[in-house]
N, C-alpha and C. Protein backbone atom coordinates (compact mmCIF):
# COMPACT_ATOMS: atom_id res chain seq x y z
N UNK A 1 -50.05 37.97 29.74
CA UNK A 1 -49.24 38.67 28.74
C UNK A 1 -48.15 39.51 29.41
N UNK A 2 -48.88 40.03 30.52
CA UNK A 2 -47.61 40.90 30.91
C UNK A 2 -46.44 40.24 32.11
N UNK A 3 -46.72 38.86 32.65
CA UNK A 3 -45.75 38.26 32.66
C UNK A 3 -44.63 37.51 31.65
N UNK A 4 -45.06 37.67 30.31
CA UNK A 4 -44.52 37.40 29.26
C UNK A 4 -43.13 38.62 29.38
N UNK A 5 -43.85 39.57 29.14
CA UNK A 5 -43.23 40.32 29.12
C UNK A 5 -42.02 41.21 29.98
N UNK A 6 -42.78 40.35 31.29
CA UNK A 6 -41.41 40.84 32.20
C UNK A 6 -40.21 39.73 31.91
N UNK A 7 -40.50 38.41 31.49
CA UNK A 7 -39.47 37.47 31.47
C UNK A 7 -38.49 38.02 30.66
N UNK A 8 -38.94 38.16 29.43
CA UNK A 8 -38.17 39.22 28.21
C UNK A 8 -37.60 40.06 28.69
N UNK A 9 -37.61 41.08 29.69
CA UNK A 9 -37.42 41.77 30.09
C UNK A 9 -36.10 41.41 30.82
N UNK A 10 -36.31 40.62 31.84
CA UNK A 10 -35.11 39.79 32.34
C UNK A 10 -34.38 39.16 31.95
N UNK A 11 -34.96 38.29 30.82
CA UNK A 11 -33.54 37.47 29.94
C UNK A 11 -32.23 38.04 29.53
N UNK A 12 -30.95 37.55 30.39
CA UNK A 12 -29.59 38.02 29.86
C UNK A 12 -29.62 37.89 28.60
N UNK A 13 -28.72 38.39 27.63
CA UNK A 13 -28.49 38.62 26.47
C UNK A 13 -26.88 38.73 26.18
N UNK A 14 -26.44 38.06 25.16
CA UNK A 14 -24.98 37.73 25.34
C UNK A 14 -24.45 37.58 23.65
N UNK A 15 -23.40 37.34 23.80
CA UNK A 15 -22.93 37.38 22.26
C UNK A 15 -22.94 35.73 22.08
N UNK A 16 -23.42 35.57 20.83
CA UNK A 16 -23.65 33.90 20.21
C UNK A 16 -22.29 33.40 20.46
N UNK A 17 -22.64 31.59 20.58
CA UNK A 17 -21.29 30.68 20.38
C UNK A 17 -21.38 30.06 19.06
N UNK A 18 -20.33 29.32 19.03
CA UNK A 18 -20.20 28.27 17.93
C UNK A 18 -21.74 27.21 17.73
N UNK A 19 -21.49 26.64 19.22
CA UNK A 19 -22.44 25.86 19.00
C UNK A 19 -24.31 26.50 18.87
N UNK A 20 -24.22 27.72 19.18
CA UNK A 20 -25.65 28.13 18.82
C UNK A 20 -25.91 28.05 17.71
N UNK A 21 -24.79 28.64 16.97
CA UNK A 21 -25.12 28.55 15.44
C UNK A 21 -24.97 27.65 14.61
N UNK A 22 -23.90 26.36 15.16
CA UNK A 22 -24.44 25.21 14.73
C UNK A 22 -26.17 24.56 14.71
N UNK A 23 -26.42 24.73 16.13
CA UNK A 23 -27.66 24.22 16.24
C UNK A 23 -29.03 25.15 15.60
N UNK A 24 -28.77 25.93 15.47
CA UNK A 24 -29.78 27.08 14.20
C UNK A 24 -29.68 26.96 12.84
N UNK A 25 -28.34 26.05 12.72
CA UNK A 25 -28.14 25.21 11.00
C UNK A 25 -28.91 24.03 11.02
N UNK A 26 -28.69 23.54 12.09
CA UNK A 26 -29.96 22.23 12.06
C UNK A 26 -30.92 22.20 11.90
N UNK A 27 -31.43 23.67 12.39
CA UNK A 27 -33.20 23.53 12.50
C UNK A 27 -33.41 24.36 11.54
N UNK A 28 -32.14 25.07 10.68
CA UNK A 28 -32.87 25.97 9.22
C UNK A 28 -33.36 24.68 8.03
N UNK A 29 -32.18 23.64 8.47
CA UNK A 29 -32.39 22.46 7.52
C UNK A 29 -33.55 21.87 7.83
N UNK A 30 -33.85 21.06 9.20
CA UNK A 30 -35.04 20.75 9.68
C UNK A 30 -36.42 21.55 9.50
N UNK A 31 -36.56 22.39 9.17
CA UNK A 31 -37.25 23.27 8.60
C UNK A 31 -37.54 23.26 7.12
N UNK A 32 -36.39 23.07 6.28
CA UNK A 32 -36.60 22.52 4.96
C UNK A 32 -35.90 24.05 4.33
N UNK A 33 -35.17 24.76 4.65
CA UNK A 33 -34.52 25.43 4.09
C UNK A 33 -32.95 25.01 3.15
N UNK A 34 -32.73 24.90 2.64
CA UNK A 34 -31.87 24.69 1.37
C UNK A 34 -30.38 24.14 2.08
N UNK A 35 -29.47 23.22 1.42
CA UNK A 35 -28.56 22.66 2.01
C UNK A 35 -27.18 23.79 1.84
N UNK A 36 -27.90 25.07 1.35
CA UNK A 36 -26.78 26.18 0.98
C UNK A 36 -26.44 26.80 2.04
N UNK A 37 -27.36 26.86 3.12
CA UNK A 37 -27.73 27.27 4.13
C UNK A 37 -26.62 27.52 5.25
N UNK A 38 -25.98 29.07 5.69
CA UNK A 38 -24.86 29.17 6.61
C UNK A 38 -25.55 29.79 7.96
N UNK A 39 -25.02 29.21 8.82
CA UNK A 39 -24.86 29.89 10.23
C UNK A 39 -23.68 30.01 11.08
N UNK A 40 -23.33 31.37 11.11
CA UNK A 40 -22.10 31.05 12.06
C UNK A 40 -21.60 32.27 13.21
N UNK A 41 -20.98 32.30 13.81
CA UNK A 41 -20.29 33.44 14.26
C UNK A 41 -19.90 34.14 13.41
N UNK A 42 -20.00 35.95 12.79
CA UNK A 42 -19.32 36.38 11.80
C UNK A 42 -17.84 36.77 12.19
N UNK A 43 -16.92 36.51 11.14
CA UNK A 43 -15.94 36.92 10.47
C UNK A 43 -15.77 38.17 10.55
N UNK A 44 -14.99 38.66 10.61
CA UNK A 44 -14.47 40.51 9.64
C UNK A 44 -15.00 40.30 8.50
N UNK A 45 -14.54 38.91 7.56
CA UNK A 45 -15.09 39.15 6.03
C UNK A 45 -16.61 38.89 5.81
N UNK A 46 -16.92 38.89 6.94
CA UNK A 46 -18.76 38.60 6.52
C UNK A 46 -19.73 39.84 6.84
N UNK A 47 -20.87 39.94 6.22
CA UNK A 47 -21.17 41.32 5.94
C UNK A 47 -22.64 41.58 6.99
N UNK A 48 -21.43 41.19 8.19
CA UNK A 48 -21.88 41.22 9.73
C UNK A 48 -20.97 41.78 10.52
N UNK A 49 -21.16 42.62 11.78
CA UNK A 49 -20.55 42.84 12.58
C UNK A 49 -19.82 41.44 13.25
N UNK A 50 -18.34 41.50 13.63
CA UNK A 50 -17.93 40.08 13.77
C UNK A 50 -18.20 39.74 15.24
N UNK A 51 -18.39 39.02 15.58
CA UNK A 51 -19.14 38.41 16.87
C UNK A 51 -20.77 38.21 16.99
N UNK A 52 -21.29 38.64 15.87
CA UNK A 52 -22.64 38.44 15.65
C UNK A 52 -23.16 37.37 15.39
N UNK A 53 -24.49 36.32 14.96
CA UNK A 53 -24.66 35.54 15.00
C UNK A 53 -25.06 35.99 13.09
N UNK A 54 -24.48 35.79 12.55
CA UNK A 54 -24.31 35.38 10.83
C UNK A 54 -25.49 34.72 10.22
N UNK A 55 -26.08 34.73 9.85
CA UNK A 55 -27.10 33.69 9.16
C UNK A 55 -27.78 34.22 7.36
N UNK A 56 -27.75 33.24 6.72
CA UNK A 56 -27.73 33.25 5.21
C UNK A 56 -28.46 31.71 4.94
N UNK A 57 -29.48 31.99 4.86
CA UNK A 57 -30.98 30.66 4.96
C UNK A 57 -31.15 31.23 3.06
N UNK A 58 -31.04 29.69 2.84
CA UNK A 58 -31.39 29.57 1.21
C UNK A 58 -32.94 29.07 1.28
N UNK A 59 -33.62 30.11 0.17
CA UNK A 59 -35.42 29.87 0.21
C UNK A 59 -35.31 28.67 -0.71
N UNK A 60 -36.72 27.93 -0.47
CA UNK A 60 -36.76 26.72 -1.54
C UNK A 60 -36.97 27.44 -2.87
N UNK A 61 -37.37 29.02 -2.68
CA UNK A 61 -37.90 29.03 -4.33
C UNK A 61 -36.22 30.01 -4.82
N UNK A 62 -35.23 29.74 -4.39
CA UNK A 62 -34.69 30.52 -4.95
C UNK A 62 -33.44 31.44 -4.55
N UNK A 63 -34.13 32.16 -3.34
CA UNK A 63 -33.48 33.63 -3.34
C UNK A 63 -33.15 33.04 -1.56
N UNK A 64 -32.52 34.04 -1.05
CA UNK A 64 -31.31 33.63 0.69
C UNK A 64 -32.15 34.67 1.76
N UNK A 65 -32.43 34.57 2.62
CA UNK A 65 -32.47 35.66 3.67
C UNK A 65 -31.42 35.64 4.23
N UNK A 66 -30.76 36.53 4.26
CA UNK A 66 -29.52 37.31 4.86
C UNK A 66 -29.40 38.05 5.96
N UNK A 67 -28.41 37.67 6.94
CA UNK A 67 -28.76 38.79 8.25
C UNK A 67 -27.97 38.57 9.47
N UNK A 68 -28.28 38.82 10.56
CA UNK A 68 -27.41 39.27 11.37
C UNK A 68 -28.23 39.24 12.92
N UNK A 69 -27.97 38.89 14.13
CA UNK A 69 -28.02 38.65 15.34
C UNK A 69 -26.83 39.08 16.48
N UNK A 70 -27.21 40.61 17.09
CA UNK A 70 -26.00 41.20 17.89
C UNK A 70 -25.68 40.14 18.66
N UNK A 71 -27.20 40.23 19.50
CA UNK A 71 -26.70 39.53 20.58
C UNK A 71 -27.97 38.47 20.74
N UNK A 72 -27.78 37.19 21.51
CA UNK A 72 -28.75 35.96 21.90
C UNK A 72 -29.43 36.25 23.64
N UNK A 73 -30.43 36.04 23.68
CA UNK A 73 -31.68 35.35 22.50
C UNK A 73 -31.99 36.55 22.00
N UNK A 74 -32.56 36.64 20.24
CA UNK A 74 -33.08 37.75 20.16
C UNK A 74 -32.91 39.35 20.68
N UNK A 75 -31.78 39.32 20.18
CA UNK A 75 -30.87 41.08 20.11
C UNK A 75 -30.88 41.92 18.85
N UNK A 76 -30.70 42.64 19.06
CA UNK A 76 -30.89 43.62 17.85
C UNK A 76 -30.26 42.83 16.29
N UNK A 77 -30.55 43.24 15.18
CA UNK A 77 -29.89 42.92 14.18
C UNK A 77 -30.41 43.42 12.61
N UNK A 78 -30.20 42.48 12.31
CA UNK A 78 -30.92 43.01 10.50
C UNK A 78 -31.02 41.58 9.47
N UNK A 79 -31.94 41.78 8.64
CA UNK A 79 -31.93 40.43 7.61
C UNK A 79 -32.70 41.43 6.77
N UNK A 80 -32.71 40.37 5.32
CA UNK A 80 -32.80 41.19 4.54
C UNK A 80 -33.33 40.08 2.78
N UNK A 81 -34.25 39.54 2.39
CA UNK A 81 -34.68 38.47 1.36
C UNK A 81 -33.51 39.32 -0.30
N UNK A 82 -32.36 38.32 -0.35
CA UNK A 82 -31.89 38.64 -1.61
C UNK A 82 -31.53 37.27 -2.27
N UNK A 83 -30.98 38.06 -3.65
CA UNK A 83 -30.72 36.48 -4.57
C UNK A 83 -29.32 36.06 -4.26
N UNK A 84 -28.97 35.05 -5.20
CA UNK A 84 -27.83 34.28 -4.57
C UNK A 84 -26.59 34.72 -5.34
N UNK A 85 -25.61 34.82 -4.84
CA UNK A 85 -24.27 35.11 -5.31
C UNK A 85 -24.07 34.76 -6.96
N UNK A 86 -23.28 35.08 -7.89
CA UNK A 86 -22.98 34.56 -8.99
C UNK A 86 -22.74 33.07 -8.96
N UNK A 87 -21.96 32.30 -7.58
CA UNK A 87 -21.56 31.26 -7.61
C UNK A 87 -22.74 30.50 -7.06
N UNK A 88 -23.96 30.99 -7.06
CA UNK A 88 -25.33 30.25 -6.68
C UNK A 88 -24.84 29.68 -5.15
N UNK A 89 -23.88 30.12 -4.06
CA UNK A 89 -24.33 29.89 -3.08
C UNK A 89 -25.26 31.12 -2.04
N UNK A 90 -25.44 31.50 -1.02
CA UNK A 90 -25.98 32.49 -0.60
C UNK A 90 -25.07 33.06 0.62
N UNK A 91 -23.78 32.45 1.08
CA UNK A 91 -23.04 33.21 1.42
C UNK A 91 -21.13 32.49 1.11
């Protein structure tokens, strides 16, 4: 365990690319999460710090988890289970 923990410890940490968050759209789908489903680098207009890793996963029953990734692998951030926009997408 506590070599687990030194690896973590050591892993660089960096700001997401394009293609990470392509490939985290694949596996939200592969997973069976909803074809509404965004991942991306954020925007200014996205309600993410911009250079963050963006993510808005549509639930099968409904409602989006929403959220945010500073930095890769696993950096600080926030998500958050809400419903879907008026226009029924989730971002």
């Amino acid at each position: 365990m506590q070599q687990a923990r030194d690896f973590a410890a050591r892993r660089p940490v960096r700001t997401p690319t394009a293609a990470e968050a392509e490939k985290a759209l694949r596996e939200l789908e592969e997973a069976g999460f909803g074809g509404g489903s965004v991942v991306r680098v954020a925007r200014e207009t996205d309600p993410a710090p911009a250079g963050s890793l963006f993510f808005a996963a549509e639930l099968p029953a409904g409602g989006c988890v929403v959220g945010h990734l500073a930095e890769v692998p696993g950096g600080a951030g926030s998500r958050a289970v809400v419903g879907k926009r008026p226009d029924g997408r989730c971002a």
